[in-house]
PDB file of N, CA and C in Angstrom:
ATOM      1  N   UNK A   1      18.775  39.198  13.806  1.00  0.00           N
ATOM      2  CA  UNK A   1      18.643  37.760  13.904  1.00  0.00           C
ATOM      3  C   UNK A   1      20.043  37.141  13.764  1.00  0.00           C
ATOM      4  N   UNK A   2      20.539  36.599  14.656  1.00  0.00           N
ATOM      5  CA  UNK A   2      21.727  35.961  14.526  1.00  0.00           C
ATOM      6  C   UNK A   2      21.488  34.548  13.422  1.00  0.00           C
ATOM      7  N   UNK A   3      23.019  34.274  13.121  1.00  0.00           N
ATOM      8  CA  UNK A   3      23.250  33.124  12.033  1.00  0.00           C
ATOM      9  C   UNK A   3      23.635  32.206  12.710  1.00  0.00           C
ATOM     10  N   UNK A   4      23.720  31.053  11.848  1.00  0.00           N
ATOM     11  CA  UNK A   4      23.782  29.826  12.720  1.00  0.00           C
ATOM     12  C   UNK A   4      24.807  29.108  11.309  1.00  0.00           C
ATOM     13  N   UNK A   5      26.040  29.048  12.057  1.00  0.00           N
ATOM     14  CA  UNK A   5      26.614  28.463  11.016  1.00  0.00           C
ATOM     15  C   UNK A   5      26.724  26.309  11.428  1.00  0.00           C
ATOM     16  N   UNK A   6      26.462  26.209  10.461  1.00  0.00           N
ATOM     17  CA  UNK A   6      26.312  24.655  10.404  1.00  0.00           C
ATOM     18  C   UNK A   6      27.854  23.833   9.863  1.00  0.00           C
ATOM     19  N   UNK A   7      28.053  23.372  10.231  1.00  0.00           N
ATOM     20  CA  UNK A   7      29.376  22.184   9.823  1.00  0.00           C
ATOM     21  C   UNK A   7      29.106  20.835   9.966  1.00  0.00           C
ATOM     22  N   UNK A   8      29.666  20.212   8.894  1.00  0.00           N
ATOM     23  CA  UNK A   8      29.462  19.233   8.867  1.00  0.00           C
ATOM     24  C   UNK A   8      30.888  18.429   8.462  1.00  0.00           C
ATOM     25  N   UNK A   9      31.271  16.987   9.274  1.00  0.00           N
ATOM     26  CA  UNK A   9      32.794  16.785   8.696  1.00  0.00           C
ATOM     27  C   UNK A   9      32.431  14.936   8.011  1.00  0.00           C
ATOM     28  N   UNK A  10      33.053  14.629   7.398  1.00  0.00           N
ATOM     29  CA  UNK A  10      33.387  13.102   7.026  1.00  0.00           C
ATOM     30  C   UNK A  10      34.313  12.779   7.283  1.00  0.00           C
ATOM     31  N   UNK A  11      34.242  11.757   7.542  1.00  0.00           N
ATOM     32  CA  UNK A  11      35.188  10.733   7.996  1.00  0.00           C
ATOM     33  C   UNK A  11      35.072   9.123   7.194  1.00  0.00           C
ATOM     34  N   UNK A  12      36.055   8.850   6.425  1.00  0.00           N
ATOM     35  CA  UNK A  12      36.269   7.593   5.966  1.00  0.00           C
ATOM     36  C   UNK A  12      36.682   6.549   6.966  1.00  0.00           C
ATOM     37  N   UNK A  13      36.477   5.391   6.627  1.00  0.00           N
ATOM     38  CA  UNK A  13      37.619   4.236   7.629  1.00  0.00           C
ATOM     39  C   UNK A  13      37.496   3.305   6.381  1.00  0.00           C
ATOM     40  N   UNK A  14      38.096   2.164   6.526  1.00  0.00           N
ATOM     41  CA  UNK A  14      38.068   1.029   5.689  1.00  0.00           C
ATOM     42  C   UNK A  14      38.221  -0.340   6.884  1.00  0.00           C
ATOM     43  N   UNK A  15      37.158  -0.570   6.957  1.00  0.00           N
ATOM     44  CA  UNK A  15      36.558  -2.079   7.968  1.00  0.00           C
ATOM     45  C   UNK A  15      37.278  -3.209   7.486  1.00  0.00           C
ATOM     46  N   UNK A  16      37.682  -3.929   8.546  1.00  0.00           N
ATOM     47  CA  UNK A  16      38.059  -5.573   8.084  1.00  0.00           C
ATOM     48  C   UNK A  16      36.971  -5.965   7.217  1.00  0.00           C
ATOM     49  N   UNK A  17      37.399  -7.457   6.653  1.00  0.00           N
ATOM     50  CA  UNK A  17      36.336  -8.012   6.153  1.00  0.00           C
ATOM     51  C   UNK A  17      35.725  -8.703   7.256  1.00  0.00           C
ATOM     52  N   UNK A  18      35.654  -9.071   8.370  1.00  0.00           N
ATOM     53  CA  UNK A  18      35.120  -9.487   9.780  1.00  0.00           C
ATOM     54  C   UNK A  18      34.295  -8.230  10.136  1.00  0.00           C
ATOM     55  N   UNK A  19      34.618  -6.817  10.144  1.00  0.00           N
ATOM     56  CA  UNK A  19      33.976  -5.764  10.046  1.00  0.00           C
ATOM     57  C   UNK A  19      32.895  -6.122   9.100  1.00  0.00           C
ATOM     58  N   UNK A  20      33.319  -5.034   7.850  1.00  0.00           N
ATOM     59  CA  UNK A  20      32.143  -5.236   6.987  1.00  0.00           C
ATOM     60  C   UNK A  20      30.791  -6.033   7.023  1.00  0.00           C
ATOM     61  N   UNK A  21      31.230  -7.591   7.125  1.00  0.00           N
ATOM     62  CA  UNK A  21      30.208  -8.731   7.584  1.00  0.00           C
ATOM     63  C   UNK A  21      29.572  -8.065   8.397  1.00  0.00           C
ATOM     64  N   UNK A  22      29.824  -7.793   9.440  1.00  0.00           N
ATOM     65  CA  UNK A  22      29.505  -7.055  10.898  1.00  0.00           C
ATOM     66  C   UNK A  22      27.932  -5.957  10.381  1.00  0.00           C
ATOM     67  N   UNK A  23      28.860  -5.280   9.429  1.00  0.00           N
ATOM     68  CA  UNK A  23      28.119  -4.301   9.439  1.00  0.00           C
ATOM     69  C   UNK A  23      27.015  -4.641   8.631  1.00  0.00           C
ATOM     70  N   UNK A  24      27.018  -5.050   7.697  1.00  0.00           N
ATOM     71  CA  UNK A  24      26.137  -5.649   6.356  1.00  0.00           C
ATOM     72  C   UNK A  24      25.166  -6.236   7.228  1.00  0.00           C
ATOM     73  N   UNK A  25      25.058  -7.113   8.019  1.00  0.00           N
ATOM     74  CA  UNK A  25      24.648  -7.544   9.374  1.00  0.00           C
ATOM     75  C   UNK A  25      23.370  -6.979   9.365  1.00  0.00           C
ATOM     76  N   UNK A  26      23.815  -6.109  10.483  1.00  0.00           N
ATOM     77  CA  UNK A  26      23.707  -4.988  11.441  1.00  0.00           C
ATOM     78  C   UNK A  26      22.098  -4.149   9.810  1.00  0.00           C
ATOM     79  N   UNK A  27      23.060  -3.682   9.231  1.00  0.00           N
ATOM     80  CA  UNK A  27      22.021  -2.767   8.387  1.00  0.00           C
ATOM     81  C   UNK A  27      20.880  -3.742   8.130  1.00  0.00           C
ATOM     82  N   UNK A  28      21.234  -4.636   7.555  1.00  0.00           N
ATOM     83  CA  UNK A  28      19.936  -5.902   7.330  1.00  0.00           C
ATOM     84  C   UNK A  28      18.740  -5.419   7.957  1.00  0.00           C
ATOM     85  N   UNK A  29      19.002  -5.656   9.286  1.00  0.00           N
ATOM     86  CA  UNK A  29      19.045  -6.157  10.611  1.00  0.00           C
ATOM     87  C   UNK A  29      17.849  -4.290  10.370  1.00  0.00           C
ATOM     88  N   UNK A  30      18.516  -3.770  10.623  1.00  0.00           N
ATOM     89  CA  UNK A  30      17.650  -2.196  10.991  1.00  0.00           C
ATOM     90  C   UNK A  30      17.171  -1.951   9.860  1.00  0.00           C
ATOM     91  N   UNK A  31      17.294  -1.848   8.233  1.00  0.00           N
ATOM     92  CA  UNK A  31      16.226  -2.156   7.162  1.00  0.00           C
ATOM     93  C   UNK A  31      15.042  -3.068   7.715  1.00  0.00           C
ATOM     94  N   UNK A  32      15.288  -4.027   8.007  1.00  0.00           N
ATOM     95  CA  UNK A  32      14.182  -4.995   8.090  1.00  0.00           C
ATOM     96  C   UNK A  32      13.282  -4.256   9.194  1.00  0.00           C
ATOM     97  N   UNK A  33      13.787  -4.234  10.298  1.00  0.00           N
ATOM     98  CA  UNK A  33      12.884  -3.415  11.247  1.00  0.00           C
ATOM     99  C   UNK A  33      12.370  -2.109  11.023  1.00  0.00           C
ATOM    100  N   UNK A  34      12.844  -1.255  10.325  1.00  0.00           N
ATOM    101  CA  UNK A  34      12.068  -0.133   9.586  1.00  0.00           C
ATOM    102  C   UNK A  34      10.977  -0.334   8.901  1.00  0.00           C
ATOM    103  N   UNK A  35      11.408  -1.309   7.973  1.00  0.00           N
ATOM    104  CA  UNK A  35      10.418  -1.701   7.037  1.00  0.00           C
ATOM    105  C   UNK A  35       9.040  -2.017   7.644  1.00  0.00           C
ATOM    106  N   UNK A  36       9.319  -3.356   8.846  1.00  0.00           N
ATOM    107  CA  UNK A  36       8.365  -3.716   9.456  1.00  0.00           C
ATOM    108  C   UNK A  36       7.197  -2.506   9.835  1.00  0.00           C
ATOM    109  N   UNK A  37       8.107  -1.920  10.747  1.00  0.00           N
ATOM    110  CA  UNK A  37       7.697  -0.918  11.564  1.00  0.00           C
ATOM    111  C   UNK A  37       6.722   0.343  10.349  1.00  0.00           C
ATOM    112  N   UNK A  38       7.245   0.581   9.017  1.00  0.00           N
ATOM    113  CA  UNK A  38       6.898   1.506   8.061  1.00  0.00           C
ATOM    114  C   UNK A  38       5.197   1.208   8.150  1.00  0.00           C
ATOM    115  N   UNK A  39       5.546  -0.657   7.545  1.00  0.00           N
ATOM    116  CA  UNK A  39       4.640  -1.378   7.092  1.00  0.00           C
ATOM    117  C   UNK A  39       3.106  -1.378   8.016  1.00  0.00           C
ATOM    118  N   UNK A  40       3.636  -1.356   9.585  1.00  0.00           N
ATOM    119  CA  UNK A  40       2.277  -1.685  10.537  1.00  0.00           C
ATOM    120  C   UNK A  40       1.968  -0.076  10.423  1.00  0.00           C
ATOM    121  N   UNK A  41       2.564   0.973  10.254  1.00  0.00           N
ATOM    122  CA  UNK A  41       1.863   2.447  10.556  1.00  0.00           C
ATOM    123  C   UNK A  41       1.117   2.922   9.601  1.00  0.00           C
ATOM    124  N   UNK A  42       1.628   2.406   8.470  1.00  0.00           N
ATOM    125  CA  UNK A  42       0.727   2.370   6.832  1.00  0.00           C
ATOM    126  C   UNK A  42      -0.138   1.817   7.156  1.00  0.00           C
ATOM    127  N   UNK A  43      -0.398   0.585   7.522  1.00  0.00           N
ATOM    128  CA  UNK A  43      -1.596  -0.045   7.524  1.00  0.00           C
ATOM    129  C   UNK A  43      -2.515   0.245   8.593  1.00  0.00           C
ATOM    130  N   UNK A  44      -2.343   0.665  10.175  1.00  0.00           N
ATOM    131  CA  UNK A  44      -3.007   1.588  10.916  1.00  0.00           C
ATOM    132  C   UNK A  44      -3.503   2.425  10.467  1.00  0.00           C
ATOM    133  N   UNK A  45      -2.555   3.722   9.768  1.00  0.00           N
ATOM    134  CA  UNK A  45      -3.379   4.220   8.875  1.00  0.00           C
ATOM    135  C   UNK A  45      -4.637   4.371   7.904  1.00  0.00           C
ATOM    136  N   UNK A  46      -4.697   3.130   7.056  1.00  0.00           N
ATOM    137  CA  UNK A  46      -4.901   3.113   6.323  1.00  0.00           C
ATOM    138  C   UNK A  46      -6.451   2.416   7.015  1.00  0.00           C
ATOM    139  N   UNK A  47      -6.522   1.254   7.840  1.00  0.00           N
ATOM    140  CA  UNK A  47      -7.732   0.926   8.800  1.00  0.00           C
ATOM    141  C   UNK A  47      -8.562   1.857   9.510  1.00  0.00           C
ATOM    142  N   UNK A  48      -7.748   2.510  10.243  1.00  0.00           N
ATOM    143  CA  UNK A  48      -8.220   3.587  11.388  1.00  0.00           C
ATOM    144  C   UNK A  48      -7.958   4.825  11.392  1.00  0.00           C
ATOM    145  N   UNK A  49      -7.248   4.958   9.864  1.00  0.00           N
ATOM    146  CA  UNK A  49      -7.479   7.035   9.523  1.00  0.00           C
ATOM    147  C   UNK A  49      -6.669   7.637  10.655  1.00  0.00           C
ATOM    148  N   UNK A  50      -5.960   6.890  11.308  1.00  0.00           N
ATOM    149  CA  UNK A  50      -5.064   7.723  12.170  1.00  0.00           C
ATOM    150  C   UNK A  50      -3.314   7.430  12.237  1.00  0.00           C
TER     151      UNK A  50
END
């Protein structure tokens, strides 16, 4: 059975503060829609057992 070697790298940056805003944004922004989205499949669930 062959191996599978995995890597993984990081990378820092440091964003303007025009950035940052940007981004803080942005995450809001895709939290909220997760959430939403979490919220209607739980509750499908939870109605229609599927």
């Amino acid at each position: 059975m062959a191996q599978i070697v995995k890597r993984a790298y990081k990378y820092r940056f440091y964003p303007t503060p025009e950035q940052a805003d940007e981004l803080a944004r942005t995450f809001g922004c895709v939290r909220y829609v997760y959430n939403k989205a979490l919220a209607m499949r739980s509750r499908a669930y939870t109605v229609e057992g599927r």
